[in-house]
N, C-alpha and C. Protein backbone atom coordinates (compact mmCIF):
# COMPACT_ATOMS: atom_id res chain seq x y z
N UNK A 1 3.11 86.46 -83.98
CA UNK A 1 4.38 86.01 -83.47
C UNK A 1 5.47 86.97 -83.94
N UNK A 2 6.44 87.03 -83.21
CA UNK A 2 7.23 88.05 -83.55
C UNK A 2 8.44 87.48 -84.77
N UNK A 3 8.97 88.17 -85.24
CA UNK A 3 9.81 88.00 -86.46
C UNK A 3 11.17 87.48 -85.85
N UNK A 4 11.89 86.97 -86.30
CA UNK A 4 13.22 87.04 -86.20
C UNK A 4 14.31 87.88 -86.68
N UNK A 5 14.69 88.49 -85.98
CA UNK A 5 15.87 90.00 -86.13
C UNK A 5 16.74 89.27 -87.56
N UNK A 6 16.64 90.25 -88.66
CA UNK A 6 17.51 89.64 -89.67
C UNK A 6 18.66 90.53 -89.23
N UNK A 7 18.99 91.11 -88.97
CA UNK A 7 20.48 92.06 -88.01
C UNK A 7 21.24 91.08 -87.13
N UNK A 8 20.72 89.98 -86.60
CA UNK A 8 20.76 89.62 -85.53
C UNK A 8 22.28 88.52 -86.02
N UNK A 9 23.37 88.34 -84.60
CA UNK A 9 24.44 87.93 -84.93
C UNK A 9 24.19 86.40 -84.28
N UNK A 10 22.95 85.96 -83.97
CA UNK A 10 23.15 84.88 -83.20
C UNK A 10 22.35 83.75 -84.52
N UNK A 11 23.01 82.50 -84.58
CA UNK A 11 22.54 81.78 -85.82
C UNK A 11 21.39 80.71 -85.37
N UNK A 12 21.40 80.93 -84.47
CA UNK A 12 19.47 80.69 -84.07
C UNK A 12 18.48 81.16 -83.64
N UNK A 13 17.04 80.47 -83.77
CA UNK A 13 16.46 81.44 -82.99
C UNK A 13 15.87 81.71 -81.56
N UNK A 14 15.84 83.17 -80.96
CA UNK A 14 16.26 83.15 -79.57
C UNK A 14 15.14 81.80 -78.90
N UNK A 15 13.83 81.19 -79.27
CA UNK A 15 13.62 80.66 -78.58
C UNK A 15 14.06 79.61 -77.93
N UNK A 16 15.02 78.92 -78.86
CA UNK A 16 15.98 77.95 -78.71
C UNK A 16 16.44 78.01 -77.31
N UNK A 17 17.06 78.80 -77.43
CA UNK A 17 17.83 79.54 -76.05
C UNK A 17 16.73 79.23 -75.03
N UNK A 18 15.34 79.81 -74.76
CA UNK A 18 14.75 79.62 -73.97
C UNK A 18 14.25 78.36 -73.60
N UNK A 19 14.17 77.41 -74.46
CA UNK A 19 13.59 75.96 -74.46
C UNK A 19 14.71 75.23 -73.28
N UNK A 20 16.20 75.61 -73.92
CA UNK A 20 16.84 74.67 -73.50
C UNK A 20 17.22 75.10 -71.95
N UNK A 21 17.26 76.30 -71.61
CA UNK A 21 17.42 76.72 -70.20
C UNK A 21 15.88 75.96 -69.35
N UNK A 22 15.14 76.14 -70.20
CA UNK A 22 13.73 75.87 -69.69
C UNK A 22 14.05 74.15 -68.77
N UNK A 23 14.54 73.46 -70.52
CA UNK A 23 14.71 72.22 -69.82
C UNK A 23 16.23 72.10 -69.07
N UNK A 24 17.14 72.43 -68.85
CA UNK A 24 18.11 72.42 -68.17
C UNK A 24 17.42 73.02 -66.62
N UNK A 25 16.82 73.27 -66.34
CA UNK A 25 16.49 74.05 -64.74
C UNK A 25 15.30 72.63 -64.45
N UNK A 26 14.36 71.88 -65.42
CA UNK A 26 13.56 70.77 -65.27
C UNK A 26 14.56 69.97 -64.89
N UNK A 27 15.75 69.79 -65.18
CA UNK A 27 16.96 68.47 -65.46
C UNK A 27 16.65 68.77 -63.85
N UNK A 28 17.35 70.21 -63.76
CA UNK A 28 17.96 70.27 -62.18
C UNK A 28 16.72 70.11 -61.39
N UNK A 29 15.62 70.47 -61.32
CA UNK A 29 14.31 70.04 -60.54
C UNK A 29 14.07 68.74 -60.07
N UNK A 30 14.11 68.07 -61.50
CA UNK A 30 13.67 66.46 -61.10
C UNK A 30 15.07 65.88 -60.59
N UNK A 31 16.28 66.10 -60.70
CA UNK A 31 17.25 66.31 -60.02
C UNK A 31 17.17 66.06 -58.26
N UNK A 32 16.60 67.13 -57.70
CA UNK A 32 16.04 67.50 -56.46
C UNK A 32 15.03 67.07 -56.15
N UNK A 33 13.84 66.36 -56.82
CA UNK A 33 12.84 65.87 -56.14
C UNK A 33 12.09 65.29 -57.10
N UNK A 34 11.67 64.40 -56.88
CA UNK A 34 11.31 63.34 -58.51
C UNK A 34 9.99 64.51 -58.59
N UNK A 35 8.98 64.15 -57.52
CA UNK A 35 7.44 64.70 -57.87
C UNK A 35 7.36 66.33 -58.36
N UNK A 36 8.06 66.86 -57.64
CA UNK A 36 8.33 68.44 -57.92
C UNK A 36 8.40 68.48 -59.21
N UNK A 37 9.71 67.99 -60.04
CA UNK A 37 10.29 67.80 -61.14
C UNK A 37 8.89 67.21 -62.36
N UNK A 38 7.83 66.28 -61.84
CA UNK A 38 7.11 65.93 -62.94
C UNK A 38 6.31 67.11 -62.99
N UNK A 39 5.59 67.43 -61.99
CA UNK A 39 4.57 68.82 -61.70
C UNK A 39 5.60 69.87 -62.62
N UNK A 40 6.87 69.83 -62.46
CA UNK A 40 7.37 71.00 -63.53
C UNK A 40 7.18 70.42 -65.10
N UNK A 41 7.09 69.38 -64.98
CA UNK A 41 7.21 68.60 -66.58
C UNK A 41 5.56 68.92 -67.29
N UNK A 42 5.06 68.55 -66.00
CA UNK A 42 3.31 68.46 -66.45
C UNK A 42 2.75 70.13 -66.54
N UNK A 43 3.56 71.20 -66.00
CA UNK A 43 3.22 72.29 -66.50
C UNK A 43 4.27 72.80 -67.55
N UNK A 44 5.19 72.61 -67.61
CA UNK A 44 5.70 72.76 -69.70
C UNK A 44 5.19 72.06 -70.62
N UNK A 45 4.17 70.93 -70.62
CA UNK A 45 3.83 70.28 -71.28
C UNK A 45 2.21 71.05 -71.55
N UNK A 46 1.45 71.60 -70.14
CA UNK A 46 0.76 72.30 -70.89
C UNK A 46 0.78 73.69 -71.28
N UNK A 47 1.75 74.34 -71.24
CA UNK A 47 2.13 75.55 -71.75
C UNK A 47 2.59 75.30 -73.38
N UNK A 48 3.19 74.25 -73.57
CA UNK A 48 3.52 73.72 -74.97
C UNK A 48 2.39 73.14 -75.62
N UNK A 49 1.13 72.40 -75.00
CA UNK A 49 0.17 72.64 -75.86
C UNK A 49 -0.40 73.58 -76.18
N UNK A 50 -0.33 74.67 -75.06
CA UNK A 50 -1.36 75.74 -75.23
C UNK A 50 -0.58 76.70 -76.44
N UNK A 51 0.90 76.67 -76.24
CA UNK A 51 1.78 77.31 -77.86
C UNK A 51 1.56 77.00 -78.92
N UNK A 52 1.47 75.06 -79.41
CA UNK A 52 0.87 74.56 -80.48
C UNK A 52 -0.76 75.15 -80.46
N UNK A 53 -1.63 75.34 -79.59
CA UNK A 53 -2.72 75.76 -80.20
C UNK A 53 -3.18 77.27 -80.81
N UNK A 54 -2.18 78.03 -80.00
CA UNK A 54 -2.25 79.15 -80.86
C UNK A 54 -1.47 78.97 -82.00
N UNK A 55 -0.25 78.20 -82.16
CA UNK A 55 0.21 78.46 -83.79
C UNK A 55 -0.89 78.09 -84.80
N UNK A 56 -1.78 77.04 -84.58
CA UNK A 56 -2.63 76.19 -85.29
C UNK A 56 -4.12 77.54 -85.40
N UNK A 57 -4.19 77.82 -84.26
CA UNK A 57 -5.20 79.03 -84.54
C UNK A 57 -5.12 79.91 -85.03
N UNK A 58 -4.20 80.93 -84.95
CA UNK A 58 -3.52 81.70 -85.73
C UNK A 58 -2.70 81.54 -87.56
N UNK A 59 -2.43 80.53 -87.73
CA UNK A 59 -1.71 80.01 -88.41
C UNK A 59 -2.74 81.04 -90.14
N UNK A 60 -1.70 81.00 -90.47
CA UNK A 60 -2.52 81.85 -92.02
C UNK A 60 -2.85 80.89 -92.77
N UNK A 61 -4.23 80.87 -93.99
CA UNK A 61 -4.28 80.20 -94.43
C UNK A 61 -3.24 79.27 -95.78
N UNK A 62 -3.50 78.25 -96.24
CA UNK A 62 -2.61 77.75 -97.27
C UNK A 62 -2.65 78.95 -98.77
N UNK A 63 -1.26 79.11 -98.88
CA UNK A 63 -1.46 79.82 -100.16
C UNK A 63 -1.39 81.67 -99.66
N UNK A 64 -1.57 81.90 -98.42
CA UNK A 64 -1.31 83.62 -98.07
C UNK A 64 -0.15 83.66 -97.46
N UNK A 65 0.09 84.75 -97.15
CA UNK A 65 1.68 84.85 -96.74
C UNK A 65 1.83 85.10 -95.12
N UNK A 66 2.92 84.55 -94.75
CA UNK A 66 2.79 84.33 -93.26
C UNK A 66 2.63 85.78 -92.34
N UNK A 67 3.13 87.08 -92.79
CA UNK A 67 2.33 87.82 -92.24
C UNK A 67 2.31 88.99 -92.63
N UNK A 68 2.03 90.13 -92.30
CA UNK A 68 1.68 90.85 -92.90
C UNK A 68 2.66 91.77 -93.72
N UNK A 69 3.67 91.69 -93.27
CA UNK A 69 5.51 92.18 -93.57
C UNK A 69 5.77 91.41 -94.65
N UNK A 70 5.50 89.68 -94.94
CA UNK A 70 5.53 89.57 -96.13
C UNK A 70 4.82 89.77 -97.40
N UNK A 71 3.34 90.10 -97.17
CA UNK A 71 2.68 90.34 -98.24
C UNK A 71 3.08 91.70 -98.38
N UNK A 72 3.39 92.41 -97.69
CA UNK A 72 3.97 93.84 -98.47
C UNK A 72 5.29 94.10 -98.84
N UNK A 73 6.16 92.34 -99.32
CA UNK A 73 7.26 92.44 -99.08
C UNK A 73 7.14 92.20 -100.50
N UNK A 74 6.34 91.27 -100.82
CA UNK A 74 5.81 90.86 -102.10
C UNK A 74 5.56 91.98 -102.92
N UNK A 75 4.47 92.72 -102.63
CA UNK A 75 3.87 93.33 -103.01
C UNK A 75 5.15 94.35 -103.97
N UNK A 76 6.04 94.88 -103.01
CA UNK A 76 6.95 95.92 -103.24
C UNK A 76 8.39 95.32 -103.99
N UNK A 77 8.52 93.96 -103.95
CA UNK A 77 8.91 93.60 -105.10
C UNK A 77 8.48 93.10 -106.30
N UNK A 78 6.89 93.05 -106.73
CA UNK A 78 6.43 92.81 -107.64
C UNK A 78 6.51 94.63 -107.89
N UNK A 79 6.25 95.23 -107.68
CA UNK A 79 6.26 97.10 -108.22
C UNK A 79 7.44 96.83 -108.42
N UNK A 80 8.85 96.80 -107.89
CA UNK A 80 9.71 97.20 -107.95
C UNK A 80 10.07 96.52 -109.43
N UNK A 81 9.57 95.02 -109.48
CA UNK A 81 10.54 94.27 -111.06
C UNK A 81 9.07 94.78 -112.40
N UNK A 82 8.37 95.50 -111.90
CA UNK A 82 7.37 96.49 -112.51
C UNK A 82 7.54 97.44 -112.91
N UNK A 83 8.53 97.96 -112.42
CA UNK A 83 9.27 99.31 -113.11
C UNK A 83 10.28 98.82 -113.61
N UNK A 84 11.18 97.98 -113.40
CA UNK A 84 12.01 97.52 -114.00
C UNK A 84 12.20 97.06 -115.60
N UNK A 85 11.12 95.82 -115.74
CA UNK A 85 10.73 96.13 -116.92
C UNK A 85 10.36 97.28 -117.39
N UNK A 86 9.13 98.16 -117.04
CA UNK A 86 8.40 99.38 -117.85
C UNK A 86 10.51 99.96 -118.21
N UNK A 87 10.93 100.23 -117.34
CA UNK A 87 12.28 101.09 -117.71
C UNK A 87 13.17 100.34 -118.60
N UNK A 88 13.13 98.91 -119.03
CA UNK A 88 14.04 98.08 -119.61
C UNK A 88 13.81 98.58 -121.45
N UNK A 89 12.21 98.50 -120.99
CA UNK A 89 10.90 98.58 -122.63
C UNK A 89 11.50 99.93 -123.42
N UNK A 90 11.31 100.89 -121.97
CA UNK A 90 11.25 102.56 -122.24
C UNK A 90 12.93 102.59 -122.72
N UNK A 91 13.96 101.97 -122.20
CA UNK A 91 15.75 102.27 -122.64
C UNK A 91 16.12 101.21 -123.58
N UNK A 92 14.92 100.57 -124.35
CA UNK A 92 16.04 99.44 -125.16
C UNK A 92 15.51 99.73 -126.82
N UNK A 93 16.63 99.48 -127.43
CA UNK A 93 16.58 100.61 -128.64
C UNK A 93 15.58 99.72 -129.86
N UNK A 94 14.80 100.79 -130.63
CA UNK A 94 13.60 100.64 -131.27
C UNK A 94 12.65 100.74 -130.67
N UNK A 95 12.78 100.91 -128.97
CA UNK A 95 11.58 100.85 -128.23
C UNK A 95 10.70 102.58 -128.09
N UNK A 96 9.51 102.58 -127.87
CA UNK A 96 9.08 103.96 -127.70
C UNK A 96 9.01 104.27 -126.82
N UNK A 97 9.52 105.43 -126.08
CA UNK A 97 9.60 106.36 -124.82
C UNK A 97 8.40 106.84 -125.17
N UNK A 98 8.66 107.67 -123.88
CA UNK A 98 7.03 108.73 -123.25
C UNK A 98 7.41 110.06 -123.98
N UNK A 99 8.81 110.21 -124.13
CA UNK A 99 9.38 111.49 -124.85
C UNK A 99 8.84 111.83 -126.23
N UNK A 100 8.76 110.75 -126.82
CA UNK A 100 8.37 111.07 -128.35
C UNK A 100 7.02 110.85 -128.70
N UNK A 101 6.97 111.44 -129.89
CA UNK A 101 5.72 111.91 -129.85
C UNK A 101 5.29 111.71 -131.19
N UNK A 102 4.07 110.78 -131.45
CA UNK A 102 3.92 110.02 -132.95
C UNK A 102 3.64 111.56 -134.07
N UNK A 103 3.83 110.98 -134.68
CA UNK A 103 3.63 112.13 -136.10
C UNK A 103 1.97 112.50 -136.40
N UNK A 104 1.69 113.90 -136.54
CA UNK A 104 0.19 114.12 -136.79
C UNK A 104 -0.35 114.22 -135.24
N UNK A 105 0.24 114.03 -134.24
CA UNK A 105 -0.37 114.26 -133.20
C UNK A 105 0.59 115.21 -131.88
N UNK A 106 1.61 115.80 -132.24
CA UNK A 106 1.81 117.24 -131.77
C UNK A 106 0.87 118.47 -131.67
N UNK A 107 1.10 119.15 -130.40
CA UNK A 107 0.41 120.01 -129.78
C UNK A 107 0.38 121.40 -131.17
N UNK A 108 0.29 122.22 -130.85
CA UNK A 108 0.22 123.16 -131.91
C UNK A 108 1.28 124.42 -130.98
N UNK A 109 2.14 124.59 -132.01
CA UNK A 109 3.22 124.90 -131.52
C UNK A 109 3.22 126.77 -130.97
N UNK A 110 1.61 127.13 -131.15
CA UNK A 110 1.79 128.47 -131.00
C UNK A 110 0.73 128.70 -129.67
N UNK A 111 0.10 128.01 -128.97
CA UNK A 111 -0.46 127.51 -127.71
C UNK A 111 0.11 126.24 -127.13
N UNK A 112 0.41 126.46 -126.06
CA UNK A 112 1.44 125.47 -125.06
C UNK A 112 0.41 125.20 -123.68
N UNK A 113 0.11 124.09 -123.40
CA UNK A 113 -0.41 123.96 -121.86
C UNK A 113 0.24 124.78 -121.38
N UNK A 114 -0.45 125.54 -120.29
CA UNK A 114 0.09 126.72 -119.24
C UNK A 114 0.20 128.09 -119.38
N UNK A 115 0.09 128.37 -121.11
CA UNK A 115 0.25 129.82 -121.55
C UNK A 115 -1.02 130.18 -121.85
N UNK A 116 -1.14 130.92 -121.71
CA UNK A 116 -2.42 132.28 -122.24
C UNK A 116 -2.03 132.94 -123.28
N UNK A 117 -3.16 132.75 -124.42
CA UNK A 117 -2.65 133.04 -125.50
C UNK A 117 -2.75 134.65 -125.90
């Protein structure tokens, strides 16, 4: 199913819009001719089951995320408050950075990764 535009300036969603034109043109049908008007009723009614059965078929299970935009929405804010902490640990004072370097275990200062000795 498609998403709803978070950009979007209208404060519902567009199907709304379509439902109610749907039934406003039924108003005017059965309006004009009772039988016409149910035959329009009795085919929105099964187009609206056949919508409930794909939501129900489709539908994700309990406990996963509704689709696939949110599990990577998740995902990228669990990394994101993942670095957050690691960077909170690494800048808050008494804490140990990646910079320093415990005592007795410095490189030897007359060979350097990258040089040829």
């Amino acid at each position: 199913m498609p998403l709803p535009s978070s950009t979007s300036d209208w404060p519902f969603d567009p199907k709304w819009l379509v439902i109610g034109f749907a039934l406003g043109a039924l108003v005017m049908v059965a309006a004009f001719d009772l039988r016409i008007g149910a035959a329009v009723a009795s085919a929105f009614v099964v187009i609206l089951v056949f919508y409930v059965w794909i939501r129900l078929r489709f539908a994700p299970e309990p406990g996963e995320p509704a689709s696939e935009r949110d599990a990577m929405m998740e995902r990228f804010a669990l990394l994101r408050d993942q670095r957050r902490l690691a960077a909170s640990r690494e800048n808050a004072p008494g804490g140990r950075s990646d910079r320093e370097i415990p005592a007795g275990s410095a490189p030897d200062e007359r060979t350097r990764p990258g040089e040829d000795a």
